[in-house]
C-alpha atoms as a PDB file:
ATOM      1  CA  UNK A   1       0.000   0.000   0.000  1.00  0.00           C
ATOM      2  CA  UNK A   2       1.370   3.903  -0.520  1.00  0.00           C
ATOM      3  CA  UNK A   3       0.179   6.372   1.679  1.00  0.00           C
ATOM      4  CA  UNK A   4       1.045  10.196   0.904  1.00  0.00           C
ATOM      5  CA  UNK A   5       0.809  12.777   2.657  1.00  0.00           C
ATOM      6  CA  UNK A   6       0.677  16.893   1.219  1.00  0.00           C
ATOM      7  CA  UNK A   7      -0.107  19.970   3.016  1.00  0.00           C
ATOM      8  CA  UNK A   8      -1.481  21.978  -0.098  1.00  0.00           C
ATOM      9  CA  UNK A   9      -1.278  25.077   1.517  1.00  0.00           C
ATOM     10  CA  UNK A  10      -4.709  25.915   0.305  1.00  0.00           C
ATOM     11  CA  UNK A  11      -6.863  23.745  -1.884  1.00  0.00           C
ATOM     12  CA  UNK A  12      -8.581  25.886  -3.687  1.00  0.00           C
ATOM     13  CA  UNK A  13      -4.762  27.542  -4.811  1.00  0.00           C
ATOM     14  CA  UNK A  14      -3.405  24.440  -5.628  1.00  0.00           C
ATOM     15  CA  UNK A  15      -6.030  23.260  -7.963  1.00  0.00           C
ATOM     16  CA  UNK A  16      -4.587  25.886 -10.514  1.00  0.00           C
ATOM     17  CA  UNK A  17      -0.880  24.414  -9.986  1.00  0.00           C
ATOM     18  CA  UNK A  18      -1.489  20.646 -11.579  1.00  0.00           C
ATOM     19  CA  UNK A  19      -2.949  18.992  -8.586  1.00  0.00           C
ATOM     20  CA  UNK A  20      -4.725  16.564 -10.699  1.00  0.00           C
ATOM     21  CA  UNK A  21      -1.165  15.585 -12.241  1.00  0.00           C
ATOM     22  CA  UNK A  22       0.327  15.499  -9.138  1.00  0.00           C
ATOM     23  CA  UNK A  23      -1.980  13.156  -7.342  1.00  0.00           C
ATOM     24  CA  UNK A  24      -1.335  10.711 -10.333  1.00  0.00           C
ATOM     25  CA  UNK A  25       2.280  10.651 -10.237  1.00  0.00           C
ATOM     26  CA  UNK A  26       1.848   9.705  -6.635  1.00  0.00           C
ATOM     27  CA  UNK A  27      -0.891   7.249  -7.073  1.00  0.00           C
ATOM     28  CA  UNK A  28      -2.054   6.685  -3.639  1.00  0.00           C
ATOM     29  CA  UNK A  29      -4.087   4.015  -2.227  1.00  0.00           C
ATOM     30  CA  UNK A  30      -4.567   7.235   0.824  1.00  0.00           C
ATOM     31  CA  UNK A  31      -3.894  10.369   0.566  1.00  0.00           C
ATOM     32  CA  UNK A  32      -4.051  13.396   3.971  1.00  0.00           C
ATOM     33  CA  UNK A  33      -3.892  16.675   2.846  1.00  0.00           C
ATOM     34  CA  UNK A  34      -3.166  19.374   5.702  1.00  0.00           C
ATOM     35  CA  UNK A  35      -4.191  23.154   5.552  1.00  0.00           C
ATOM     36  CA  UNK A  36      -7.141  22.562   3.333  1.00  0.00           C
ATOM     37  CA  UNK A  37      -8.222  26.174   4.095  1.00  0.00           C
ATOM     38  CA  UNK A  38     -11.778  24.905   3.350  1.00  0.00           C
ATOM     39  CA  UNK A  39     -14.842  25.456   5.978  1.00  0.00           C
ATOM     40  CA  UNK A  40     -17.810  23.861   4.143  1.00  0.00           C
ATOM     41  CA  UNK A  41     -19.339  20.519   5.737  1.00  0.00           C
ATOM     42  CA  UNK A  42     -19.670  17.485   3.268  1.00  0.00           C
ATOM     43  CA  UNK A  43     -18.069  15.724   0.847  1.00  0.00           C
ATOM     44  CA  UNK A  44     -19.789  16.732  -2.019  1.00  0.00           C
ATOM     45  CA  UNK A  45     -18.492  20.272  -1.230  1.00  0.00           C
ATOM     46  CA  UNK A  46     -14.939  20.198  -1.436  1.00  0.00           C
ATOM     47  CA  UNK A  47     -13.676  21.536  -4.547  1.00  0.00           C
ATOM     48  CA  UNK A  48     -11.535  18.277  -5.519  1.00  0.00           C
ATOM     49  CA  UNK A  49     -12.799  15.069  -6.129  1.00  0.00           C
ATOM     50  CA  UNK A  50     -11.468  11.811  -7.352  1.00  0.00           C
ATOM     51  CA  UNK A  51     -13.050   8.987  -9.255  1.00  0.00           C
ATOM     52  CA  UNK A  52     -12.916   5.193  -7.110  1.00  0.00           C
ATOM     53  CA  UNK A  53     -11.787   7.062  -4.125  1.00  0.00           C
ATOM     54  CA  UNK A  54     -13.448   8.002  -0.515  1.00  0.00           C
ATOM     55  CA  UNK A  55     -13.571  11.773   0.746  1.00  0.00           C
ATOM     56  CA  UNK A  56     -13.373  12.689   4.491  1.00  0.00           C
ATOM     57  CA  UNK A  57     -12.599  15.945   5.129  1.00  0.00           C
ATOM     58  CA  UNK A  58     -12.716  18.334   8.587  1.00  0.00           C
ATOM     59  CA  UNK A  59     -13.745  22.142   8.309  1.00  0.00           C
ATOM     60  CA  UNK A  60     -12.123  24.788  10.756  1.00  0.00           C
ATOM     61  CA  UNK A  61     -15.519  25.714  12.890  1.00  0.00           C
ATOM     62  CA  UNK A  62     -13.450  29.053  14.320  1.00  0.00           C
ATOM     63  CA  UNK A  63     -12.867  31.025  11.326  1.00  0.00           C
ATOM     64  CA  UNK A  64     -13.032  30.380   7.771  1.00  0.00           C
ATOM     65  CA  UNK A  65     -10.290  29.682   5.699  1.00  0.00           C
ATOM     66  CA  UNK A  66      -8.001  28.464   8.205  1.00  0.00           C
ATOM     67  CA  UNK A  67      -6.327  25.180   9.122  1.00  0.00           C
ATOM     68  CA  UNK A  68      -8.172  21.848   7.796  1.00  0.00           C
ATOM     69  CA  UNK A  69      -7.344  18.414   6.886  1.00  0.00           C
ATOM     70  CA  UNK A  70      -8.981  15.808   3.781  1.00  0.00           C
ATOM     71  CA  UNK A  71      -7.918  12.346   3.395  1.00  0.00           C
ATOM     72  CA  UNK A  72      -8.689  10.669   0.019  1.00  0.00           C
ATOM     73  CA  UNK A  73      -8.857   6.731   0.473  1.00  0.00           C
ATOM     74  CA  UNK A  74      -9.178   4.021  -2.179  1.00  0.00           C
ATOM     75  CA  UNK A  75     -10.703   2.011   1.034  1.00  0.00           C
ATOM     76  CA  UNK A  76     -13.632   2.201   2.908  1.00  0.00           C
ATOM     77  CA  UNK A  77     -12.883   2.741   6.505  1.00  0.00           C
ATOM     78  CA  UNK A  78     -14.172   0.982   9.265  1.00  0.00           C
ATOM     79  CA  UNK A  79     -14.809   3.943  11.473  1.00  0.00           C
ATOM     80  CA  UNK A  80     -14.469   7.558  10.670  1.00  0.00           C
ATOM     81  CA  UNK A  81     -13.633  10.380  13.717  1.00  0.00           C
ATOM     82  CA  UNK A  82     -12.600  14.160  13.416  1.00  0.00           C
ATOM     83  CA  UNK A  83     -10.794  15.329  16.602  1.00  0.00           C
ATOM     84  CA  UNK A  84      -9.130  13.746  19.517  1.00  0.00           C
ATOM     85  CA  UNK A  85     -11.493  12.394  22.616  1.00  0.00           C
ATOM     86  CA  UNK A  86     -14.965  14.353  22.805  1.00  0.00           C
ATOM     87  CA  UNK A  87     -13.632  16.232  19.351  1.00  0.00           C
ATOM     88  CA  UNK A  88     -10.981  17.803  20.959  1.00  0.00           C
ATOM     89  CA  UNK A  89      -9.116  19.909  18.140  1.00  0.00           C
ATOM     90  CA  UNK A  90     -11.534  19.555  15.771  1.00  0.00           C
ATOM     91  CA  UNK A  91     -12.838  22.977  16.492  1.00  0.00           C
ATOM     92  CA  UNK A  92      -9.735  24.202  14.332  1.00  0.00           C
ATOM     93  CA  UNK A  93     -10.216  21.075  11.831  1.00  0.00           C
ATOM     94  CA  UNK A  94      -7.071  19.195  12.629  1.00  0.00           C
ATOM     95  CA  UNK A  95      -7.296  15.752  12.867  1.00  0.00           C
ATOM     96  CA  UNK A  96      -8.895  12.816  11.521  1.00  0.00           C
ATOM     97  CA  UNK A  97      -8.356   9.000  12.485  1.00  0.00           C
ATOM     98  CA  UNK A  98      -9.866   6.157   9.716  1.00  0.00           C
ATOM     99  CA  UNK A  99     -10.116   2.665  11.101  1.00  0.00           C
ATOM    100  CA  UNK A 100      -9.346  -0.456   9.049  1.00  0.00           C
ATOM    101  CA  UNK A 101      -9.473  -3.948  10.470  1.00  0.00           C
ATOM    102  CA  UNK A 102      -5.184  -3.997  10.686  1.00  0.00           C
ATOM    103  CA  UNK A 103      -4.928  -0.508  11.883  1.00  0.00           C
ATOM    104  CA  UNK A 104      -5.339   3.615  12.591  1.00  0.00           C
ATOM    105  CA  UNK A 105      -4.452   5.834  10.041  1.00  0.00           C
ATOM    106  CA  UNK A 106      -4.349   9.450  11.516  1.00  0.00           C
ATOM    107  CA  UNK A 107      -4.279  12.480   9.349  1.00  0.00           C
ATOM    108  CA  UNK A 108      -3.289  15.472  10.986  1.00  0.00           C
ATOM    109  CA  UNK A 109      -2.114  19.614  10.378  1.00  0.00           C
ATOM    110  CA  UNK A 110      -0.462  20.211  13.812  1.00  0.00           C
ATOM    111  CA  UNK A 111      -0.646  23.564  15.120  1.00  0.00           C
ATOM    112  CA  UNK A 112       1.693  25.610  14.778  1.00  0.00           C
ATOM    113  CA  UNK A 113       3.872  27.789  18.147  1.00  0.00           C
ATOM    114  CA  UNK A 114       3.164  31.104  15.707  1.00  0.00           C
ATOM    115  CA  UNK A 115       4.337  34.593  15.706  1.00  0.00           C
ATOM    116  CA  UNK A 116       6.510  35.280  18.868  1.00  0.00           C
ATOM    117  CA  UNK A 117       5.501  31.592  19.923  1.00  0.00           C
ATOM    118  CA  UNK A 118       2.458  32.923  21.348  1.00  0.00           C
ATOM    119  CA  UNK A 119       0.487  29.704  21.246  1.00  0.00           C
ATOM    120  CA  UNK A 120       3.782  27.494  22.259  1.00  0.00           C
ATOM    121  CA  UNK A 121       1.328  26.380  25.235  1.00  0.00           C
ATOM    122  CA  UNK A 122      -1.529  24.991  23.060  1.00  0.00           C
ATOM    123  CA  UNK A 123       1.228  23.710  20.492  1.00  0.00           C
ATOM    124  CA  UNK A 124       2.582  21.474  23.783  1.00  0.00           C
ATOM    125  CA  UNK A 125      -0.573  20.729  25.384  1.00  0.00           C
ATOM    126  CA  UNK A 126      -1.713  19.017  21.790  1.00  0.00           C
ATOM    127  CA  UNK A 127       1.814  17.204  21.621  1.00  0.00           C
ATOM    128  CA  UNK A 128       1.128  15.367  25.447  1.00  0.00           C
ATOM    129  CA  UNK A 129      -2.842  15.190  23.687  1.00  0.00           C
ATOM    130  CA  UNK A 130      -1.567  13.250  20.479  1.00  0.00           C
ATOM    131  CA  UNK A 131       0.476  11.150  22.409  1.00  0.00           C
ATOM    132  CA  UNK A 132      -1.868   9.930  24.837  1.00  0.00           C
ATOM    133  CA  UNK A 133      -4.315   9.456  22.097  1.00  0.00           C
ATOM    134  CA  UNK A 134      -1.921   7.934  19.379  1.00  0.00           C
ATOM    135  CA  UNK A 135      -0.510   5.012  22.793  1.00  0.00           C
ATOM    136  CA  UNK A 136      -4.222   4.272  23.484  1.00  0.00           C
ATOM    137  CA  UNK A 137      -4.878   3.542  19.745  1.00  0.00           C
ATOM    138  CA  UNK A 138      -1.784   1.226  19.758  1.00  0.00           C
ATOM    139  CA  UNK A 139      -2.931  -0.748  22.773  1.00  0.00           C
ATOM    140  CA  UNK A 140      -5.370  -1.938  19.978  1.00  0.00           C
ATOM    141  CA  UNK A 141      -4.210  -1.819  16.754  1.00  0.00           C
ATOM    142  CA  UNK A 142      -1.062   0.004  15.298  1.00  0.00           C
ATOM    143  CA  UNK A 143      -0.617   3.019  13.935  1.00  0.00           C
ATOM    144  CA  UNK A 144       0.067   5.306  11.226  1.00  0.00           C
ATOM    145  CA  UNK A 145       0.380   8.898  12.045  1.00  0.00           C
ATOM    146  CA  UNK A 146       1.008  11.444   9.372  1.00  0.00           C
ATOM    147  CA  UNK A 147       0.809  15.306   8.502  1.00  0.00           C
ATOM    148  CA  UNK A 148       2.703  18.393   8.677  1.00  0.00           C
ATOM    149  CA  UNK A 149       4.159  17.987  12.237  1.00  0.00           C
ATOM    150  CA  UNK A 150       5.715  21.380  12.290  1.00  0.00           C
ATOM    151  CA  UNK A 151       8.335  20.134  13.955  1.00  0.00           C
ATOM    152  CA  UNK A 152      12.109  19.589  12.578  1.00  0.00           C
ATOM    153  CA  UNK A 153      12.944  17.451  15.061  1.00  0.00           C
ATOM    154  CA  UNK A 154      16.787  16.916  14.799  1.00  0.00           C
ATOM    155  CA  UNK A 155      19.639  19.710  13.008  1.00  0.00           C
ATOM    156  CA  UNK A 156      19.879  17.413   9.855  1.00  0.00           C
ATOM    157  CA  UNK A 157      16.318  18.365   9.577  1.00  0.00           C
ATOM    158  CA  UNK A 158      16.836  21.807   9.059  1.00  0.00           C
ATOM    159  CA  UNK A 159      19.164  23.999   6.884  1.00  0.00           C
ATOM    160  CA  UNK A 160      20.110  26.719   9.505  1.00  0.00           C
ATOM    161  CA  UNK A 161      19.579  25.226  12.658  1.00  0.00           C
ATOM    162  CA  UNK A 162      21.529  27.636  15.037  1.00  0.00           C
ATOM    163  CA  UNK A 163      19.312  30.675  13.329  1.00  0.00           C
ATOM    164  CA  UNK A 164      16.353  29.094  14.131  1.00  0.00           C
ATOM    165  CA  UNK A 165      16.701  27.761  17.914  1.00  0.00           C
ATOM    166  CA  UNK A 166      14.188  29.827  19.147  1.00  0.00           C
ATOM    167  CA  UNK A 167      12.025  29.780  15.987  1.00  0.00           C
ATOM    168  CA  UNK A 168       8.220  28.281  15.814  1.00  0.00           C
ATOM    169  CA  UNK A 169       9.166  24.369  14.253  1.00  0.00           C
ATOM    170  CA  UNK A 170      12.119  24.291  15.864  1.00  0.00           C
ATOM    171  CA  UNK A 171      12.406  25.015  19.587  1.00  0.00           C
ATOM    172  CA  UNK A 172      13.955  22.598  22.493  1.00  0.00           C
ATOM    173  CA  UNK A 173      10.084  22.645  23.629  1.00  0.00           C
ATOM    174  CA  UNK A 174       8.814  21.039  20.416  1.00  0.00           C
ATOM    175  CA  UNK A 175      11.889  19.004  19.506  1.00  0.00           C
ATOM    176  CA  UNK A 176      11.871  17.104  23.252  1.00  0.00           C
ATOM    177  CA  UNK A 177       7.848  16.898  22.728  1.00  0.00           C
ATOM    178  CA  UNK A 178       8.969  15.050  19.519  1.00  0.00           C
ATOM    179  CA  UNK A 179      11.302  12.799  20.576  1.00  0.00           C
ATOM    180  CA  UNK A 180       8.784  11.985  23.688  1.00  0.00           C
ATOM    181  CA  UNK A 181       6.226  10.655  20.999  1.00  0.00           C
ATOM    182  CA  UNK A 182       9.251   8.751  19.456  1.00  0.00           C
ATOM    183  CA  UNK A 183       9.898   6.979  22.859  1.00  0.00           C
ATOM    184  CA  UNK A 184       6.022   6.193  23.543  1.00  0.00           C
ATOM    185  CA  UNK A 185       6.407   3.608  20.702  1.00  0.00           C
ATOM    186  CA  UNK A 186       6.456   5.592  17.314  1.00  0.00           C
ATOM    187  CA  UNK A 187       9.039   5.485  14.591  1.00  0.00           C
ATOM    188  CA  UNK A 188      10.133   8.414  12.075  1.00  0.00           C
ATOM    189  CA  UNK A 189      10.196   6.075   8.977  1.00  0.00           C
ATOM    190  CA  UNK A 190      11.774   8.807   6.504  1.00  0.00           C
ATOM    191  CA  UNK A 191      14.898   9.166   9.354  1.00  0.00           C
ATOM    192  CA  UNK A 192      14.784   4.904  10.450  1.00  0.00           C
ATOM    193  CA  UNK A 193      15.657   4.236   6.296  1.00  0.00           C
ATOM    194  CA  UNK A 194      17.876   7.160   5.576  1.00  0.00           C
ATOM    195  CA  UNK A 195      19.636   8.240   8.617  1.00  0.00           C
ATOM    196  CA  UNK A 196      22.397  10.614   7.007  1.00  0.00           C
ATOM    197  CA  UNK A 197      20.211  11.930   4.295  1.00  0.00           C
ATOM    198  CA  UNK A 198      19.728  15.933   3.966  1.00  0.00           C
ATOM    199  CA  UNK A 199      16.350  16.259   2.404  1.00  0.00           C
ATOM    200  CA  UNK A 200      13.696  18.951   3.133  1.00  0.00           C
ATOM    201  CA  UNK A 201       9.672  18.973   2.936  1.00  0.00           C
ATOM    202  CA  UNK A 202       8.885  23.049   3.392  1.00  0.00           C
ATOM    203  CA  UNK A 203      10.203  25.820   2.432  1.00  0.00           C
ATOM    204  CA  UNK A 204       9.668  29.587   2.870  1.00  0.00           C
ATOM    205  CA  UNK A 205       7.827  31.646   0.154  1.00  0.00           C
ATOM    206  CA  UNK A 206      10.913  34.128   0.939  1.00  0.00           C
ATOM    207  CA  UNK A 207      14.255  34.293  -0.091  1.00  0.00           C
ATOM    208  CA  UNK A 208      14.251  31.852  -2.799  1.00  0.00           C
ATOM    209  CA  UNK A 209      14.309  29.487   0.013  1.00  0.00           C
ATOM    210  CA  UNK A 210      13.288  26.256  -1.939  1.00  0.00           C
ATOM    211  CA  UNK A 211      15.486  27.787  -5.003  1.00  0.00           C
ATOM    212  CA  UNK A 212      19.048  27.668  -2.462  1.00  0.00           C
ATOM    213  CA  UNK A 213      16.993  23.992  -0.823  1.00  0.00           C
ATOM    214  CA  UNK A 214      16.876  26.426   2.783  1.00  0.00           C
ATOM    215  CA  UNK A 215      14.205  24.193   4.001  1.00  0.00           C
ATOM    216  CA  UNK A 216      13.006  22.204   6.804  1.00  0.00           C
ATOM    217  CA  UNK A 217      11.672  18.437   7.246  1.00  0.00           C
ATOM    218  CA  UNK A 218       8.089  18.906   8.997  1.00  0.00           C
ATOM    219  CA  UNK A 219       6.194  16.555   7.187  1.00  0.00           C
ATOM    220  CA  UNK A 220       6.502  12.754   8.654  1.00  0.00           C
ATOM    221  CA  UNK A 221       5.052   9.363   8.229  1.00  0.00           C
ATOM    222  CA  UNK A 222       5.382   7.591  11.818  1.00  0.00           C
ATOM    223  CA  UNK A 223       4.515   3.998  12.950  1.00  0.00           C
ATOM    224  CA  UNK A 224       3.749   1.913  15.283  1.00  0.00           C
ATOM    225  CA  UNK A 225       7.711   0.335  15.896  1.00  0.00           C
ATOM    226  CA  UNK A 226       5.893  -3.254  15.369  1.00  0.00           C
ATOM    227  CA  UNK A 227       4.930  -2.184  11.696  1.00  0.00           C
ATOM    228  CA  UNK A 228       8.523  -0.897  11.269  1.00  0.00           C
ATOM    229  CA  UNK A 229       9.652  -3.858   9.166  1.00  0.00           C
ATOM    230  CA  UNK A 230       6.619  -3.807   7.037  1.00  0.00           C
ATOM    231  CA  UNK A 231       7.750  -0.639   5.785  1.00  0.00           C
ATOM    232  CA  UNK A 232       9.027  -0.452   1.936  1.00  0.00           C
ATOM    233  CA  UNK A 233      10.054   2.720   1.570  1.00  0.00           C
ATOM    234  CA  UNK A 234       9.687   6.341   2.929  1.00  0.00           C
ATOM    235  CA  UNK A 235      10.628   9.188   0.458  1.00  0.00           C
ATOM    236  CA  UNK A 236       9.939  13.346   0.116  1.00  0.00           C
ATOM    237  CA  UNK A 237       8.921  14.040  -3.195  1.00  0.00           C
ATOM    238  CA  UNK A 238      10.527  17.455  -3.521  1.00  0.00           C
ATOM    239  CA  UNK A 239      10.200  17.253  -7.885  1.00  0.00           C
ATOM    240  CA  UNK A 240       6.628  18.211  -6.752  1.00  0.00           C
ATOM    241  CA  UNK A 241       5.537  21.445  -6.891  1.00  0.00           C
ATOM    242  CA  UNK A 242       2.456  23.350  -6.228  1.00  0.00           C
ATOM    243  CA  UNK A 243       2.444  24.371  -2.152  1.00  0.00           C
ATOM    244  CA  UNK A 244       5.525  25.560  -0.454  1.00  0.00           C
ATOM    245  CA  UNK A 245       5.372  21.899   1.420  1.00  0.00           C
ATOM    246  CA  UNK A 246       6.260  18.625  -1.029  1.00  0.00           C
ATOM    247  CA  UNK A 247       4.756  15.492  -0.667  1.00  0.00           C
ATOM    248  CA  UNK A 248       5.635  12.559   1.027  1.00  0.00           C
ATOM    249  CA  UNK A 249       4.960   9.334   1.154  1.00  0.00           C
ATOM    250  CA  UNK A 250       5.620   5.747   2.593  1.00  0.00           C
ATOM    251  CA  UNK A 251       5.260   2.397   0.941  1.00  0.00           C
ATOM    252  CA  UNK A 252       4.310  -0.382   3.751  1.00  0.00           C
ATOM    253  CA  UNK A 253       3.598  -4.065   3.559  1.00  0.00           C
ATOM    254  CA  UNK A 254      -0.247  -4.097   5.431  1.00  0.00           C
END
């Protein structure tokens, strides 16, 4: 099976940049798309839709236009839920968990510290959420957990770490949360089958960042560490344009 994962940055915007074409070359049996910017309910609303494959999609209910997350699935799910416990999160649209009989797939768009770091609290107080939630899935079934984690989590996953120590993505805070979800049972799969590799996932719109490869590694596919050696292959697709995130995606044995 391939899973991908793509934060669009807008899904409306990307449409005009070859979406279509790009969601081909990947050809995903699932496919979670973070910061859909979208905000109307139902499937049959959201402006992309693909032939032989199931739409579940969350809508930010504080604002329009803000956060989001789709997943497009060649396989009927068990069991569809948008939020953490009691829909925690899903208020800002920014998780979704599909059940199939072998395991979890969660889909999320992780906030992000912002400006200043003025939400670093919520941004850690969802990081000890996700991990509580993501352990008590795995008591049952594993899991696959997958998004724009706005987190670089080590230096090789960033192009000027020392500039950006105290920078939203990158801060001790976030890093440690990180490698605490790491240590609860989950494995990095891009990092676990290229260890030395220098490849990035985002990119600023500024500075011809993704021009000079500036970027960062935020986006992640992690699993459950017993489906570690049904895992294929992990790779960032950054020949992909279209957002200023890539695509990535992981190739597992389920």
């Amino acid at each position: 099976m391939r899973f991908a994962a793509f934060n669009v940055n807008g899904i409306r915007a990307i449409l005009n940049k070859d979406f279509a074409s790009s969601f081909d070359q990947l050809n995903p049996d699932f496919l979670v798309i973070g910061e859909t910017k979208f905000s109307t309910e139902g499937p049959e609303s959201f402006p992309f839709q693909k032939e032989n494959y199931h739409l579940y999609h969350t809508i930010s209910k504080l604002r329009k236009g803000y956060s989001g997350v789709a997943i497009f699935t060649r396989y009927k799910p068990l069991s569809v839920s948008y939020g953490l416990e009691n829909g925690k999160y899903d208020d800002e649209g920014r998780v979704i968990t599909l059940e199939y009989p072998s395991f979890y797939l969660v889909g999320v768009y992780v906030p992000n510290a912002g400006d200043g770091l003025k939400r670093l609290d919520f941004r850690l107080q969802y990081e000890e959420d996700i991990k509580a939630y993501l352990t008590r899935l795995d008591q049952t079934k594993p899991v696959i957990y997958t998004g724009d984690l706005n987190v670089a989590h080590k230096e090789i996953d960033i192009k000027n770490p020392k500039g950006n120590e105290r920078n939203p993505g990158f801060t001790i805070e976030e890093r440690t949360a990180f490698g605490k979800l790491l240590d609860a049972g989950f494995v990095d799969t891009y990092r676990y089958l290229h260890p030395d590799t220098v490849k990035y996932s985002w990119w600023s719109y500024r500075f011809h960042a993704r021009e000079n490869n500036a970027g960062w590694r935020i986006d992640y596919f992690l699993v459950s560490k017993r489906l570690i050696d049904k895992v294929k292959d992990a790779e960032i697709h950054n020949e992909i344009f279209g957002s200023d995130h890539c695509p990535i995606t992981l190739d597992i044995d389920l």
